[in-house]
PDB file of N, CA and C in Angstrom:
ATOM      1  N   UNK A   1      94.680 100.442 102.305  1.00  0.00           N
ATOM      2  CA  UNK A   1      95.196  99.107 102.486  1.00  0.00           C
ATOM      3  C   UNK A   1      94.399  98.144 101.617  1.00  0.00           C
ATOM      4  N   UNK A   2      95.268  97.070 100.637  1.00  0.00           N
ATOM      5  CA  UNK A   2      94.361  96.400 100.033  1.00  0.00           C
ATOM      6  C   UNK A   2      93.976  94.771 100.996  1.00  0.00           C
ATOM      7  N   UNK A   3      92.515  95.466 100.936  1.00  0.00           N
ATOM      8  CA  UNK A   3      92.155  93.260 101.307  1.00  0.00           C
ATOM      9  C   UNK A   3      92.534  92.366 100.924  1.00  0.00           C
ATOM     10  N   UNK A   4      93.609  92.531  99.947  1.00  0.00           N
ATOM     11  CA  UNK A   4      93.485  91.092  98.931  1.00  0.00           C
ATOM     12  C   UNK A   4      95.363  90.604  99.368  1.00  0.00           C
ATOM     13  N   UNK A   5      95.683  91.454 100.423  1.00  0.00           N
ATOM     14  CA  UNK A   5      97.201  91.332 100.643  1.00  0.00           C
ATOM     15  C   UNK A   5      97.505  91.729 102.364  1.00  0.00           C
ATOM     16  N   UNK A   6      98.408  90.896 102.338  1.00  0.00           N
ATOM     17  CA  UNK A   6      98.951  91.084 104.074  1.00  0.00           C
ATOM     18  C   UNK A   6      99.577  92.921 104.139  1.00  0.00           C
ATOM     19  N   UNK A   7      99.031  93.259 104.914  1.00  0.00           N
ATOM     20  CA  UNK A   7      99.051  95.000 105.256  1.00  0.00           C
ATOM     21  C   UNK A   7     100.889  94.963 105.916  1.00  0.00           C
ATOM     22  N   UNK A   8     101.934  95.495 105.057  1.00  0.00           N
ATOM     23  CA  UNK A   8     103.089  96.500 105.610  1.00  0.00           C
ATOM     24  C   UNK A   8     102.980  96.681 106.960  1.00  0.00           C
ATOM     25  N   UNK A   9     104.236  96.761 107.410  1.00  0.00           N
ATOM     26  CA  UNK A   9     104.261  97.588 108.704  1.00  0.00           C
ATOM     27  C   UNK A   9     103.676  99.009 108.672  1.00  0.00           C
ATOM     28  N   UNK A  10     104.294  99.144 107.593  1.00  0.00           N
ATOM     29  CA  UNK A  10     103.889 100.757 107.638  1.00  0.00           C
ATOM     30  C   UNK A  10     102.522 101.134 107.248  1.00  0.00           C
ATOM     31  N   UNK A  11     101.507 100.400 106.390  1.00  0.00           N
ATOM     32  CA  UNK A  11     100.526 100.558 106.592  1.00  0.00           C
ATOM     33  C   UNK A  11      99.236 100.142 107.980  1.00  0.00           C
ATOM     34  N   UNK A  12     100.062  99.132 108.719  1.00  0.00           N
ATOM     35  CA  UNK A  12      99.398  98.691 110.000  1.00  0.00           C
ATOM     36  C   UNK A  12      99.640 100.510 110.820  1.00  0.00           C
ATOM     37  N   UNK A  13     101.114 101.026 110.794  1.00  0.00           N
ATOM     38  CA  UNK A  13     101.304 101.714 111.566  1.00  0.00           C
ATOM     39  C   UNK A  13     100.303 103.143 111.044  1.00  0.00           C
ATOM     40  N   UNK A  14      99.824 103.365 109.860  1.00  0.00           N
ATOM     41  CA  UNK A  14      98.917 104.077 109.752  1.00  0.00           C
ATOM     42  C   UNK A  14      97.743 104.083 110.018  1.00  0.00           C
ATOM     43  N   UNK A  15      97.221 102.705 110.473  1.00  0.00           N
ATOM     44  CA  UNK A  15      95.462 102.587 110.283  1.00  0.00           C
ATOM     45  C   UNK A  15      95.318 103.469 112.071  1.00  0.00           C
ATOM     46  N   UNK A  16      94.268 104.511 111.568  1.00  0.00           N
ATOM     47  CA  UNK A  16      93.407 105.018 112.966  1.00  0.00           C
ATOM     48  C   UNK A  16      93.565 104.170 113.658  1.00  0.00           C
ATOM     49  N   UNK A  17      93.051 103.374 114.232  1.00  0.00           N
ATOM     50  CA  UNK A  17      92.857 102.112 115.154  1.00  0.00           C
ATOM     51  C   UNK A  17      93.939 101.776 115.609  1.00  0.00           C
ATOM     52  N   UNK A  18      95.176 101.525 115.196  1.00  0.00           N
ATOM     53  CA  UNK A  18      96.312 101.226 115.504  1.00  0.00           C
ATOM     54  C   UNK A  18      97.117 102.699 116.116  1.00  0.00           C
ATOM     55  N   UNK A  19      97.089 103.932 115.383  1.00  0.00           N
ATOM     56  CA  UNK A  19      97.451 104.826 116.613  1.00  0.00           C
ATOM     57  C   UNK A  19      96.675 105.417 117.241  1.00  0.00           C
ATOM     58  N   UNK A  20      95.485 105.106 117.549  1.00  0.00           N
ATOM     59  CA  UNK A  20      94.708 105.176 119.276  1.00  0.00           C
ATOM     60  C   UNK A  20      95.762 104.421 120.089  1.00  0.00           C
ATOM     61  N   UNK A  21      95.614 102.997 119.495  1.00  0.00           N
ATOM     62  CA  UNK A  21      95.757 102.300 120.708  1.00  0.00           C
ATOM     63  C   UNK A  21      97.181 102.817 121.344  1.00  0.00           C
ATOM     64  N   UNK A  22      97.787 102.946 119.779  1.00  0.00           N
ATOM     65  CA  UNK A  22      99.781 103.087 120.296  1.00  0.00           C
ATOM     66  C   UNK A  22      99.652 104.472 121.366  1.00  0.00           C
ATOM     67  N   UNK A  23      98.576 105.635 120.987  1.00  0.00           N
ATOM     68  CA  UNK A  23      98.790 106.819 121.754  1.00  0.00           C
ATOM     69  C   UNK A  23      98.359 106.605 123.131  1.00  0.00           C
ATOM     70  N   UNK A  24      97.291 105.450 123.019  1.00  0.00           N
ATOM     71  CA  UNK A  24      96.658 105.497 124.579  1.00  0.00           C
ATOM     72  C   UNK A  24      97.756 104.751 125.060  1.00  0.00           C
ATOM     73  N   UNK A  25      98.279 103.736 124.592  1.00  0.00           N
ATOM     74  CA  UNK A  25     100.033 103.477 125.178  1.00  0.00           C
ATOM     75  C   UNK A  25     100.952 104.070 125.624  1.00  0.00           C
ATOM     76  N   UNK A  26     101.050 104.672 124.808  1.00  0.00           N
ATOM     77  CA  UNK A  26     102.472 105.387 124.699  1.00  0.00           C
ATOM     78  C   UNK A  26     103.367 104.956 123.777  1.00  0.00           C
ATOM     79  N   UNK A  27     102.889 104.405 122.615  1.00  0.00           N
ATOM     80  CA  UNK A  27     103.890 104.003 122.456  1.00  0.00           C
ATOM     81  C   UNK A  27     104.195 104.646 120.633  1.00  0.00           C
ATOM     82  N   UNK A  28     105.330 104.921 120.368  1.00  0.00           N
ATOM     83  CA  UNK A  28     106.019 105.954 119.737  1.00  0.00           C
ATOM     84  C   UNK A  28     105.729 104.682 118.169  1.00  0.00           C
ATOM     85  N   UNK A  29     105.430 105.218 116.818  1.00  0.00           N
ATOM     86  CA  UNK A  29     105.469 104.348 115.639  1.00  0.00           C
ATOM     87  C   UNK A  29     107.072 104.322 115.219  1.00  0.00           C
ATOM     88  N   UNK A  30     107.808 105.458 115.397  1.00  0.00           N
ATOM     89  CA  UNK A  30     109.216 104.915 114.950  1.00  0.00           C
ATOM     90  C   UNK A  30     109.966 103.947 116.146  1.00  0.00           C
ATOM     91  N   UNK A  31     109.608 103.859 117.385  1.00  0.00           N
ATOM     92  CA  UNK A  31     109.995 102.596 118.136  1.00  0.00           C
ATOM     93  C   UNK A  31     109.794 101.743 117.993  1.00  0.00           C
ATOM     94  N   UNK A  32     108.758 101.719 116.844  1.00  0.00           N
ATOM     95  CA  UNK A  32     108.029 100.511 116.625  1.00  0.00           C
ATOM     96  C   UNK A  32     109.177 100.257 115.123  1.00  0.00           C
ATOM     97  N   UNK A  33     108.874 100.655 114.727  1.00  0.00           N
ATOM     98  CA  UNK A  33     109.750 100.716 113.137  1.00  0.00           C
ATOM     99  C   UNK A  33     111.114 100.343 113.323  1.00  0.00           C
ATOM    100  N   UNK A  34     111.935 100.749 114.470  1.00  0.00           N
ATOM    101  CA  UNK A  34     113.344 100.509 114.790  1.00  0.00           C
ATOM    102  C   UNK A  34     113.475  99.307 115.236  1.00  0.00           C
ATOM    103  N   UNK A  35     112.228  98.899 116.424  1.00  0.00           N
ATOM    104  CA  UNK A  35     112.362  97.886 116.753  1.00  0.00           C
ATOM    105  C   UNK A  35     112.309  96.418 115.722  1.00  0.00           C
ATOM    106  N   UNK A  36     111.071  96.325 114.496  1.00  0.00           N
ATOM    107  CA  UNK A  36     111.911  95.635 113.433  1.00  0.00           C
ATOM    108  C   UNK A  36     112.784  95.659 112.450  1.00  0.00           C
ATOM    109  N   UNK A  37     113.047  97.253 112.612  1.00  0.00           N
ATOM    110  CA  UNK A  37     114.923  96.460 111.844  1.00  0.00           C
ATOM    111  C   UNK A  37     115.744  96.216 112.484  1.00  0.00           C
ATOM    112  N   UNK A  38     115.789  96.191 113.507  1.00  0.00           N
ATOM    113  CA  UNK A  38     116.769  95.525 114.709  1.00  0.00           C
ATOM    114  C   UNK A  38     116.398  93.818 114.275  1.00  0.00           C
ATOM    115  N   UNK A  39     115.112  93.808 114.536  1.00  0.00           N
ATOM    116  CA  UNK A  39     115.046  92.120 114.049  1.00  0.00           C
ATOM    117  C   UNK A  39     115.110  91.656 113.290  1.00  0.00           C
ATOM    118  N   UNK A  40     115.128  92.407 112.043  1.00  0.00           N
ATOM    119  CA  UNK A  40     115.171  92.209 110.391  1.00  0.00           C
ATOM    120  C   UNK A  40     116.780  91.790 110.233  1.00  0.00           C
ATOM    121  N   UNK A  41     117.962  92.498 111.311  1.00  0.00           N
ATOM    122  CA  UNK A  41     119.009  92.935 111.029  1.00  0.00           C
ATOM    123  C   UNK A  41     119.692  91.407 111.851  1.00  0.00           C
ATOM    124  N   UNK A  42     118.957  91.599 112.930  1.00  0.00           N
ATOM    125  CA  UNK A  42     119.443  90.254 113.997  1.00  0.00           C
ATOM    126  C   UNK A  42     118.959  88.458 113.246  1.00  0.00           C
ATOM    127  N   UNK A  43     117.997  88.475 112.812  1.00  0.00           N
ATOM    128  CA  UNK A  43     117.575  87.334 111.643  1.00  0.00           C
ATOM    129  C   UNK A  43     118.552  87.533 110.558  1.00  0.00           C
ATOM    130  N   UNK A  44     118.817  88.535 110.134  1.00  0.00           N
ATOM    131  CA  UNK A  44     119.949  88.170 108.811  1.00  0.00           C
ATOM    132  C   UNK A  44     121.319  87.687 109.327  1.00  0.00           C
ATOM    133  N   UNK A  45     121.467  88.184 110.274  1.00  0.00           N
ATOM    134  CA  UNK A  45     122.824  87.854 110.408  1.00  0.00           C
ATOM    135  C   UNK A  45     123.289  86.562 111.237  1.00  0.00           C
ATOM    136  N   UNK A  46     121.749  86.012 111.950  1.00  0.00           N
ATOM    137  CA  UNK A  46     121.630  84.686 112.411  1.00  0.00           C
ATOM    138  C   UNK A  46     121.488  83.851 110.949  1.00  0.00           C
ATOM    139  N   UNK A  47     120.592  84.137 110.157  1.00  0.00           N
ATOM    140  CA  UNK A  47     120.486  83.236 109.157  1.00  0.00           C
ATOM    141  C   UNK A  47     122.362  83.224 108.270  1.00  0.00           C
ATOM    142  N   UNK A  48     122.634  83.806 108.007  1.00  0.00           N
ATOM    143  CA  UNK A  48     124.023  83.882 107.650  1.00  0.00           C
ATOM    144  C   UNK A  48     124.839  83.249 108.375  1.00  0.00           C
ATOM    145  N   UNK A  49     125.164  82.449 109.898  1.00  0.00           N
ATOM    146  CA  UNK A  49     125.962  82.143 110.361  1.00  0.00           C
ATOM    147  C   UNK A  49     125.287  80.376 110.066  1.00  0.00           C
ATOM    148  N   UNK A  50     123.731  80.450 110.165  1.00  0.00           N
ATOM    149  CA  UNK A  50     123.698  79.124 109.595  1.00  0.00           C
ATOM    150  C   UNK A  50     124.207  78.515 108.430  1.00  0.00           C
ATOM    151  N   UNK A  51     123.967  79.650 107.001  1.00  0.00           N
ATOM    152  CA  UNK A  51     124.697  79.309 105.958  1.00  0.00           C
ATOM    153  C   UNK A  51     125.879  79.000 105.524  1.00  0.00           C
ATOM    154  N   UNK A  52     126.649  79.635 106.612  1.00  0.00           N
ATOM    155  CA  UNK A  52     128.189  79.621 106.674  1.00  0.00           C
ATOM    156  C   UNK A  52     128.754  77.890 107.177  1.00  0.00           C
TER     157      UNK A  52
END
């Protein structure tokens, strides 16, 4: 990951530290991944009805 730039999802979802915590969760990295393109998908298509 470079310091000099805001870290990807997908590189957050790689750092050690981040799947401890998700495993001591439970919680799955492609739930995580689905869950923002659901929002990626729900923001576009809100921003589009503003443009309209």
């Amino acid at each position: 990951m470079d310091r000099n730039t805001t870290p990807t999802l997908s590189e957050l979802l790689e750092d050690p530290i981040v799947i401890a915590v998700m495993a001591r969760d439970g919680i799955n990295p492609d739930s995580v991944q689905q869950l923002f393109e659901r929002l990626r998908r729900s923001r576009r298509v809100q921003e589009e009805r503003l443009a309209a």
